[in-house]
Each structure stands twice: as C-alpha cells, then as structure tokens.
Protein backbone atom coordinates (compact mmCIF):
# COMPACT_ATOMS: atom_id res chain seq x y z
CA UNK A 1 0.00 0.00 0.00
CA UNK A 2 2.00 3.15 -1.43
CA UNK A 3 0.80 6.07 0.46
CA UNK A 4 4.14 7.77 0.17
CA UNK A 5 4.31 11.35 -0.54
CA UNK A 6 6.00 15.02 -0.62
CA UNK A 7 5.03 16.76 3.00
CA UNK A 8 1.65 18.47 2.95
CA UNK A 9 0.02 20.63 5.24
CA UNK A 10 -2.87 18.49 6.95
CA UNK A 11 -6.04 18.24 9.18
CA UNK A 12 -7.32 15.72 11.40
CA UNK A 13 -9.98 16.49 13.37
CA UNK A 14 -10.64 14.59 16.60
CA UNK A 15 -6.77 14.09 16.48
CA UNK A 16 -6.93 13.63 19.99
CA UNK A 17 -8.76 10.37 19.92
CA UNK A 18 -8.04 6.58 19.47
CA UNK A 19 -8.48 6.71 15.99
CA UNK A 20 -7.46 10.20 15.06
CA UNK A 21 -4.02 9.96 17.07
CA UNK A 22 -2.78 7.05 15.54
CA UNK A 23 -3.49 8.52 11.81
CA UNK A 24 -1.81 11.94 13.36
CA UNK A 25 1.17 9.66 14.38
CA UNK A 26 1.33 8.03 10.99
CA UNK A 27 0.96 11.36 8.89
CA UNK A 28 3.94 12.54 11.09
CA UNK A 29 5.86 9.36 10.52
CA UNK A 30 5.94 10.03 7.01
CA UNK A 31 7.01 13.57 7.18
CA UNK A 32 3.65 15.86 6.73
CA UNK A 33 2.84 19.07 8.99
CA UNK A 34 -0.27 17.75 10.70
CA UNK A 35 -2.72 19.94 12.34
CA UNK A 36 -5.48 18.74 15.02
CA UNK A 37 -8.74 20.27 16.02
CA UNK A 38 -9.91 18.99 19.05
CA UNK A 39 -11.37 19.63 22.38
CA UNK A 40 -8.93 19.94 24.62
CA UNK A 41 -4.97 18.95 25.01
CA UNK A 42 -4.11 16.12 24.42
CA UNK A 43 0.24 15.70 25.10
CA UNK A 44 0.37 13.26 23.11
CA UNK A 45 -0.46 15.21 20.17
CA UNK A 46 1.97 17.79 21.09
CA UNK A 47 4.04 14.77 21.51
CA UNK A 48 3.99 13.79 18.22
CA UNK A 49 4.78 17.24 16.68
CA UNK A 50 1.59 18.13 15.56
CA UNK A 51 0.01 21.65 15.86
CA UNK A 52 -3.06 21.86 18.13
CA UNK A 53 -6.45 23.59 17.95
CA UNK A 54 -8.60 23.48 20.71
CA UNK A 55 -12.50 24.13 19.79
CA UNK A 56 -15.40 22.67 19.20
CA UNK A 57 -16.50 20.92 15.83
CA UNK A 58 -20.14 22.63 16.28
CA UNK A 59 -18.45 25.93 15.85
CA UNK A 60 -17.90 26.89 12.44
CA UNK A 61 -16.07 29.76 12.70
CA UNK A 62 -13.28 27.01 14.58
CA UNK A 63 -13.06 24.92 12.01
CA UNK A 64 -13.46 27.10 9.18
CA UNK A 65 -9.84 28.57 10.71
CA UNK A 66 -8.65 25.17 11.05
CA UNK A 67 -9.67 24.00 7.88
CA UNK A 68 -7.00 27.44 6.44
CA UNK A 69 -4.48 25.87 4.60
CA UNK A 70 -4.16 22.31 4.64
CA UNK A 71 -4.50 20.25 1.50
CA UNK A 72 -6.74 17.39 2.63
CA UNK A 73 -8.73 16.64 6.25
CA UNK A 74 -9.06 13.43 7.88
CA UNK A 75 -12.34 14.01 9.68
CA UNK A 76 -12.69 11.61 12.60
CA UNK A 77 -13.81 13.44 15.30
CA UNK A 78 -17.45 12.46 16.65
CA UNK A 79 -19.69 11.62 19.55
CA UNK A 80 -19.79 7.58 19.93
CA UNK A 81 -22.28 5.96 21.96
CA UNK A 82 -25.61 4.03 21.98
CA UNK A 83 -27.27 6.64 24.60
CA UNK A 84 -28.36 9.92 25.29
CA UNK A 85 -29.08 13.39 23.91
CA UNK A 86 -30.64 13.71 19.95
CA UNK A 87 -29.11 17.15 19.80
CA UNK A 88 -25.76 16.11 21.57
CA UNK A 89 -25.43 13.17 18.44
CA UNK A 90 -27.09 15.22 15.66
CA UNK A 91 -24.80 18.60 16.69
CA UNK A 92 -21.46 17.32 16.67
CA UNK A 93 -22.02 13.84 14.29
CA UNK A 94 -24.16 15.68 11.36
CA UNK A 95 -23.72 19.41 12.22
CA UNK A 96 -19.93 19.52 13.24
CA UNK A 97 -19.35 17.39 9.40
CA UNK A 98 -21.66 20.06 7.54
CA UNK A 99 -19.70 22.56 9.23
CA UNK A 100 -16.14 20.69 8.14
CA UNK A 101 -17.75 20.30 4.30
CA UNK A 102 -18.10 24.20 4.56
CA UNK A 103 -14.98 24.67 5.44
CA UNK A 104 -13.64 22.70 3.12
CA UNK A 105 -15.06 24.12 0.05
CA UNK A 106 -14.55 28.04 1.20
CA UNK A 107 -10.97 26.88 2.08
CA UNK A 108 -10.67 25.20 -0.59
CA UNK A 109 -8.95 22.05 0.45
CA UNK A 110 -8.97 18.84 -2.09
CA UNK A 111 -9.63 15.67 0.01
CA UNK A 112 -11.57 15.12 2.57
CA UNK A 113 -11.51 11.14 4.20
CA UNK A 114 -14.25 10.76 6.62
CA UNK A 115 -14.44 7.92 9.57
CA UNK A 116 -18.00 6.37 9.50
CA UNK A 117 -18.92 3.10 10.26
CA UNK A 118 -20.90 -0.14 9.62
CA UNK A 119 -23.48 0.82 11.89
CA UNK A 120 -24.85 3.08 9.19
CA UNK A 121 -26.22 0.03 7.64
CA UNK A 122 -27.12 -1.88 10.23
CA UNK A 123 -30.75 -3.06 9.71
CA UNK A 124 -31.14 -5.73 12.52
CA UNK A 125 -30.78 -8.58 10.35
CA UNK A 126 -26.98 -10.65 10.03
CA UNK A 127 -24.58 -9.59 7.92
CA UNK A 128 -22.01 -11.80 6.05
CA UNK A 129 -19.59 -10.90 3.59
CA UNK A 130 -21.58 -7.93 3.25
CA UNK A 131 -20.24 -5.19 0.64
CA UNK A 132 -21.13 -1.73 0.25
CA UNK A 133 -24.36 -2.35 -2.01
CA UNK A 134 -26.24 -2.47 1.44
CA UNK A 135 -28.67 0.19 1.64
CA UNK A 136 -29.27 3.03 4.67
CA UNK A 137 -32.19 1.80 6.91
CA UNK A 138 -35.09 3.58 7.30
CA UNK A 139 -35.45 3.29 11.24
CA UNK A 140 -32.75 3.25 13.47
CA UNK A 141 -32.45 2.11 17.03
CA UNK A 142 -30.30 4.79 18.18
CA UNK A 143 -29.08 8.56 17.44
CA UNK A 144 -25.32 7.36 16.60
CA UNK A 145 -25.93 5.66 13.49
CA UNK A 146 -28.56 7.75 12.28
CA UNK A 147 -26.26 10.97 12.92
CA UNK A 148 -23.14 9.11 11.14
CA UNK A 149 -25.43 8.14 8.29
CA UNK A 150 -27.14 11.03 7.56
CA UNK A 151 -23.48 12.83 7.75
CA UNK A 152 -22.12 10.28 5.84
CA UNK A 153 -24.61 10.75 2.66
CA UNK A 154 -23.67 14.44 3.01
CA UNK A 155 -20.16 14.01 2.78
CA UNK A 156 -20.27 12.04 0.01
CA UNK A 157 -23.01 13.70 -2.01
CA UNK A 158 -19.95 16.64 -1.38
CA UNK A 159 -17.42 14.60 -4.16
CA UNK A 160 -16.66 16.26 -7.07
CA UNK A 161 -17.98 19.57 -5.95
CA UNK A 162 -16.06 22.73 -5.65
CA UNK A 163 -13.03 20.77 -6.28
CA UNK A 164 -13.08 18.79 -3.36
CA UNK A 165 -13.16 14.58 -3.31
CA UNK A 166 -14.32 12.75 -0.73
CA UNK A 167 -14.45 9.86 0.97
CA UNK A 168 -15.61 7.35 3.75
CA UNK A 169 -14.35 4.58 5.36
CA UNK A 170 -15.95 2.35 8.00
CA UNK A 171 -13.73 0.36 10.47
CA UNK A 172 -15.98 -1.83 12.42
CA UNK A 173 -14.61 -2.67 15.72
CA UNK A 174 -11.84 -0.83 16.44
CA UNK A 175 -9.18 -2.28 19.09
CA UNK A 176 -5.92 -2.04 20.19
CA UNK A 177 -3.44 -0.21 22.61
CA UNK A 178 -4.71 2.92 23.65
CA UNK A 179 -8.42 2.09 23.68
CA UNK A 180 -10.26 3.73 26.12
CA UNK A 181 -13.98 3.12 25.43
CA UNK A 182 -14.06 -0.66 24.24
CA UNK A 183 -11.85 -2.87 26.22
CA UNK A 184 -11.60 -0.85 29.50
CA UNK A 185 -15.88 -0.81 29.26
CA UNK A 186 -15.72 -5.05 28.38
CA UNK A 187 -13.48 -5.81 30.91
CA UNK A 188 -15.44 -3.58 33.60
CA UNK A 189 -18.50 -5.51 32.78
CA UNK A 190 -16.91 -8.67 33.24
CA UNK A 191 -15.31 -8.17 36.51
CA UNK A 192 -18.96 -6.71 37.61
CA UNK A 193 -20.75 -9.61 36.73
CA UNK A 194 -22.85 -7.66 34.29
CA UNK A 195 -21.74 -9.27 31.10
CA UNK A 196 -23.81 -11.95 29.47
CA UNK A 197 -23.85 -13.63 25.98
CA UNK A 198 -26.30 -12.63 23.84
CA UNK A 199 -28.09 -15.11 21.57
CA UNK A 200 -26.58 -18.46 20.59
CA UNK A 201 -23.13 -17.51 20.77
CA UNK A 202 -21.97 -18.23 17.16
CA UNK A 203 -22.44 -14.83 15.49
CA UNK A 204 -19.17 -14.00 13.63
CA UNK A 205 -18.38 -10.51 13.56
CA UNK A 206 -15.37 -8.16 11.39
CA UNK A 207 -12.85 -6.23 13.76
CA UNK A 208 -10.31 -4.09 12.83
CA UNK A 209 -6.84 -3.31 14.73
CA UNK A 210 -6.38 0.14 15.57
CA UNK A 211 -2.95 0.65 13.21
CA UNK A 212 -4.56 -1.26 9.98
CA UNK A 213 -7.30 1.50 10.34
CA UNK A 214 -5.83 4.51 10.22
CA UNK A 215 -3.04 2.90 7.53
CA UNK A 216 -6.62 2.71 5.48
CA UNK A 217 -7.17 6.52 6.06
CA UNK A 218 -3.57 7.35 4.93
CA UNK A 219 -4.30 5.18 1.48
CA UNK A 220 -7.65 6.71 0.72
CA UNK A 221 -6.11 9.90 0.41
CA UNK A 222 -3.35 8.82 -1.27
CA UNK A 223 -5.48 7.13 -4.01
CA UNK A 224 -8.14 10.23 -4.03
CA UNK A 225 -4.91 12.32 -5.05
CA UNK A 226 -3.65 10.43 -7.26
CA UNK A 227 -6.06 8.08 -9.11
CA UNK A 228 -9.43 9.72 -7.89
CA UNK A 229 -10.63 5.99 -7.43
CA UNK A 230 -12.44 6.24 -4.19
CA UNK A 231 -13.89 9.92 -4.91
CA UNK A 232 -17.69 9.80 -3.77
CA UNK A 233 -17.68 6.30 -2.26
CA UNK A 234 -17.85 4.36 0.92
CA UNK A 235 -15.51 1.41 2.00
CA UNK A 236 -16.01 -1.13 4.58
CA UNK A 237 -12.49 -1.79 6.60
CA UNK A 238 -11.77 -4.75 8.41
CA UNK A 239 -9.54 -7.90 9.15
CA UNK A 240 -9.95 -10.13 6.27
CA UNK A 241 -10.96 -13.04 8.35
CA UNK A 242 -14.49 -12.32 10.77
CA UNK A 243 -14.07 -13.79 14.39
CA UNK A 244 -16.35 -15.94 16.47
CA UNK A 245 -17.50 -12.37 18.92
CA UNK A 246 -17.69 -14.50 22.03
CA UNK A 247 -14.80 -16.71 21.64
CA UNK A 248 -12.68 -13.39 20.98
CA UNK A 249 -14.37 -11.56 24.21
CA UNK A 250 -13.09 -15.09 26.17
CA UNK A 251 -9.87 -14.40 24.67
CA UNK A 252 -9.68 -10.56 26.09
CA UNK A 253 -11.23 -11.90 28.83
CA UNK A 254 -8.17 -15.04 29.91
CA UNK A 255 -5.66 -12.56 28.76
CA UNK A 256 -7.19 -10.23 31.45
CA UNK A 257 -6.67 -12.74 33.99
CA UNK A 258 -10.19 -13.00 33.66
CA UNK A 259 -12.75 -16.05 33.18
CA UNK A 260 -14.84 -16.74 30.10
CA UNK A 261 -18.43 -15.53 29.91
CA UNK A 262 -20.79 -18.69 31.30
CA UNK A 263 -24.29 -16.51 31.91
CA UNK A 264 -26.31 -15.96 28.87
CA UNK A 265 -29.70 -14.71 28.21
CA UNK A 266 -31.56 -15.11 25.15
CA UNK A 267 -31.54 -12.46 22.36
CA UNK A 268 -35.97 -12.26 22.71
CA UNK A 269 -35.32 -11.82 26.28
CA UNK A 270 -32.68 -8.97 26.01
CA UNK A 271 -34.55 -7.20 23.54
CA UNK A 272 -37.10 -7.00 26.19
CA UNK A 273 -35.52 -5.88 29.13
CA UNK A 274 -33.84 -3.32 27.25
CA UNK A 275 -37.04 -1.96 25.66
CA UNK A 276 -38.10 -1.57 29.28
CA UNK A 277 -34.80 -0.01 30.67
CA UNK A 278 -34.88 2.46 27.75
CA UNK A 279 -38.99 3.12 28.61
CA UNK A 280 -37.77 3.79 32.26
CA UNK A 281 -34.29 5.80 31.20
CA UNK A 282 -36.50 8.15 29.34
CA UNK A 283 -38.98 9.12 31.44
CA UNK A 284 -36.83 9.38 34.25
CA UNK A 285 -34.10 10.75 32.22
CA UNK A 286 -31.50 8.42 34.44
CA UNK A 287 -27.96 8.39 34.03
CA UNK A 288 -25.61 7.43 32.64
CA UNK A 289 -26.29 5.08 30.14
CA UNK A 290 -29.02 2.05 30.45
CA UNK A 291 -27.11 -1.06 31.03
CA UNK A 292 -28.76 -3.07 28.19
CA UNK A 293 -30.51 -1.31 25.10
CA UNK A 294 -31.91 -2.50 22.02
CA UNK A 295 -28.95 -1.61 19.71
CA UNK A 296 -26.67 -3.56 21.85
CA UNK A 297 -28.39 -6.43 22.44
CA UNK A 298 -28.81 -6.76 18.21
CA UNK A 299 -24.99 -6.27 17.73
CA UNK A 300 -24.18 -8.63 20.62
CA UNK A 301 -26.58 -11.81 19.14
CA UNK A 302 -25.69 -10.78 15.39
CA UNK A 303 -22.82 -11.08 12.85
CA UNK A 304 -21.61 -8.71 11.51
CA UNK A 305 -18.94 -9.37 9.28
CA UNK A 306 -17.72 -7.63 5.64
CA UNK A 307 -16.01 -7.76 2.90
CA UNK A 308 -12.97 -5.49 2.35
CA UNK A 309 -12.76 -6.33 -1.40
CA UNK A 310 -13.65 -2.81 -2.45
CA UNK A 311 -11.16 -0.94 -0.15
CA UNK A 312 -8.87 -3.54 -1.75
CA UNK A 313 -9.65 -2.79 -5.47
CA UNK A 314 -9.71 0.80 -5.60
CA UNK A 315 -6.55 2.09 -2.72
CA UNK A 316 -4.74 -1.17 -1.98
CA UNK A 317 -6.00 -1.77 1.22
CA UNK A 318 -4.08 -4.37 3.85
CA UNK A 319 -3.42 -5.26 7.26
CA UNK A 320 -0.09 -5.12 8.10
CA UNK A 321 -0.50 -5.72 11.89
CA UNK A 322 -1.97 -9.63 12.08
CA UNK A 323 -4.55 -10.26 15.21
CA UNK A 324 -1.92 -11.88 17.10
CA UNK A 325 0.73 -9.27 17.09
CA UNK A 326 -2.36 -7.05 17.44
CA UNK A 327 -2.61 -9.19 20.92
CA UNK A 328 1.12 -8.94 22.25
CA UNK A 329 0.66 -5.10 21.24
CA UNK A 330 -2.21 -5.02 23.48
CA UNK A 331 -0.87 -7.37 26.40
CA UNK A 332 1.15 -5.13 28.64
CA UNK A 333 -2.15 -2.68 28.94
CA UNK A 334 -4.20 -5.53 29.35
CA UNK A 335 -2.23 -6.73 32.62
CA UNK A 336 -2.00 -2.95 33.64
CA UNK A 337 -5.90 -2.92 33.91
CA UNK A 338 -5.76 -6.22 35.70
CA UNK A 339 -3.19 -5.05 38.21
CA UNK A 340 -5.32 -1.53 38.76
CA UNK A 341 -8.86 -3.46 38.95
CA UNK A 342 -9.81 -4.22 42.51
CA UNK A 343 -9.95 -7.39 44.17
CA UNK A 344 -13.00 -9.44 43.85
C-alpha cells in the first residue's frame, strides 16, 4: 500500500482520539505538517509534533480557521455511543461534518476522508460478507448511526464539488493499545458480573486493529490524489478473516486474567428488558447510560462481518498488523488494567 508522498500541510480532526491519534502519528511518521482540532490537550499530540487547535466541531467559525491551509482533512472526530441526547449526536455527528464540508469548500482544500462506520447500515438482520451495495435503513435504534449516516450521505453527495473529493471509510470494531472506550468498558462488565452472551453464541463478527485503520485513512487519500478511485464512495475496513464475537471476548477476557463468559440470556429476552430499561431511562431521564438497550443487544446476538474487497480494489487496502501481534501489542495494557482493577 504506497501512500508515500512530498510533505503536505494536513487536518485531522478529533486528532486527539483513538483513531485520530494514531493517523496523526502516521501522517507525522511520514514527514507531513499535521494539524489537530480537538477539544482539549491532548500531550500526546503535542508529543507527536503536531500543531493543536482546541475548539469545538459545532463551531464553524473554529473549524473554518482550522480547515485554512491544509491540502486534505481526515475528519474523525465524533460523539460515539448508543445513549443519550438527539441534539448532543445530531450537533457534533451531522452538524460539526456540515460545518467541516463548509470549510472545506470556502478553504478550498482537495480531500476530505471521513471515519463512518458499519453501523450506518445496520438493519437488525446478520450480515455476512456484506459489501457496500447495502442500503441506509429507514429506522434506526439509536441517534449514533442515524447521525453518522445522515453525515455520511452528506459528505459524500460533497465529491466532485467545488473541487473537493471525498471519501468514507468504516472500520468496524476498532481495538488495540490505547483504547479507552471498548476494552476498559468489556473488561469492567466482566469483573462486575454484568456481562452476558447474547443469543446463541456463534455470530461471527469483522474487527479491525487500531494501526490497519488509520493505515486505510492514509491510502484513501493517497489514491483520491492520485487516481481519484475512491472519490464519492464508501468502503467497509476490516480484518480479512471475521471472528467468532464470544470466543474473541473469552480471549480478552483469559488474557485479562479474567474467566470466560458462562451466563447468557436469550436475544428475545434482552430485547425485552432493554425496551423496558430504555422506557424507564426516558422518562426518568436516568444516568448514565441504560445497562442493556436494544442496539446492543442486536450487535451482541448478530454477525456482523464484511467484505474489504472494495477498499482492496480501488486504494490497496491491507493489514499489516496480524490479530496476534495485534494481541502482544495489546498485552502489557491488558495486565496494567488487571493489576489496577480491585480485588473481587
């Protein structure tokens, strides 16, 4: 995968982030200037030599002033989650992106590579080997997906437009060293007792290593610049090969020190209690998050698993870090957790 190139000035926003600081480490890696909008500071941004805005994605005058300049913008910043606020999701996912498209065209910059994901697709039923002819929903089971979507369509209605290309990718599952929303929250439920299989246990699901991911960012733009390929498209990034979701948890879980899920509940029976938690969240308006809802309960019995073949085709995509050296990456945080985690 050649993404190779003469320095440019560029943007990431949510640099800050799992995603976004491992793409601002790469871009440095290979010699660019790299500029970062994002909340607050982050040292290991300034670590890494990059240039640091702090603001707010919902503000356009921000990112109109960080969007001055650069040649392309890696656009991963966004509010993740299965819970809470419409307008919290809807400002930041769909507004914040309007706000970066502006920016883009009365800046003038010529790529823009935006991190969505599969869960703009997701429909309830299984997917396997599924490419990117699947087609948006029309209901959705929380405001994430719905905000990515909708900001997704935008961005790539956008190609070809005022001399700006675009593009999205969507890494499902993103893991690794560094992650501070997926493991930590596993491995909290687990040691609570709160974590139960979903379903039959043999959904297969697609998972992608933190590095592999943002090395697909780095060769969308590369390929936008120079062959145009992926201008006005969407690309599913993954492993190649889907894993067995519950026999991978198990194996976070025993490298964790931890024991294998044995409690289960039926997916019928989880769709119920959380259609009752989310009844009594509501009208309450509890927090934080409900500990079951009806999105997670479908991804947890489900597979989930695509096909990487376009990503392939059209920039050359690859995984150059394989799931076990993914694992021995990850090992010496995953006995840190276990050596902070209290004594049961």
């Amino acid at each position: 995968m050649q993404t190779n190139s003469s320095p440019m000035q560029l943007l990431v926003t949510g640099g800050g982030g799992f995603l976004g600081l491992y793409i601002v480490e790469q871009l440095r890696k290979q010699g660019h200037a790299v500029r970062v909008l994002c909340r607050r500071y982050y040292p290991a941004v300034a670590d890494s030599g990059a240039e640091i805005i702090q603001g707010d994605i919902r503000d356009p005058d921000v990112v109109l002033n960080a969007c001055r300049g650069v040649e392309a913008v890696f656009h991963t910043a966004a509010i993740p989650g299965v819970w809470g606020s419409k307008d919290l999701y809807f400002s930041t996912n769909l507004q914040g992106t309007l706000n970066v498209l502006n920016a883009c065209r009365s800046q003038k910059v010529a790529r823009l590579i935006y991190t969505s994901s599969p869960s703009v697709v997701f429909d309830g039923s299984d997917h396997l080997n599924a490419d990117e002819s699947l087609p948006y929903p029309t209901r959705w089971l929380c405001h994430y997906p719905h905000s990515k979507a909708l900001a997704e369509q935008s961005v790539l209605a956008a190609s070809g437009r005022h001399g700006l290309l675009t593009c999205a990718l969507r890494p499902h599952l993103i893991w690794g060293p560094r992650d501070n929303h997926l493991i930590p929250k596993l491995l909290q439920a687990a040691r609570s007792g709160r974590l139960r299989r979903v379903g039959s246990g043999q959904n297969i699901v697609s998972v992608s290593y933190v590095e592999n991911a943002a090395t697909a960012h780095l060769a969308a733009e590369h390929a936008l610049r120079t062959t145009g390929k992926p201008a006005g498209r969407a690309y599913f990034i993954n492993e190649p090969d889907p894993v067995n979701l519950w026999n991978w948890i198990d194996l976070l879980l025993s490298l964790a020190g931890l024991p294998p899920v044995r409690r289960h509940v039926s997916l019928r029976t989880a769709w119920t209690v959380a259609s009752a938690l989310e009844m009594i969240w509501t009208l309450l308006k509890l927090k934080p998050d409900p500990p079951m809802t009806r999105f997670v309960a479908a991804q947890l019995a489900g597979s989930h698993a695509y096909s990487t073949a376009a990503a392939v085709r059209d920039f050359g995509y690859q995984t150059h870090v394989t799931m076990e050296e993914g694992l021995r990456r990850l090992q010496p945080e995953l006995d840190q957790l276990a050596a902070l985690a209290p004594h049961q």
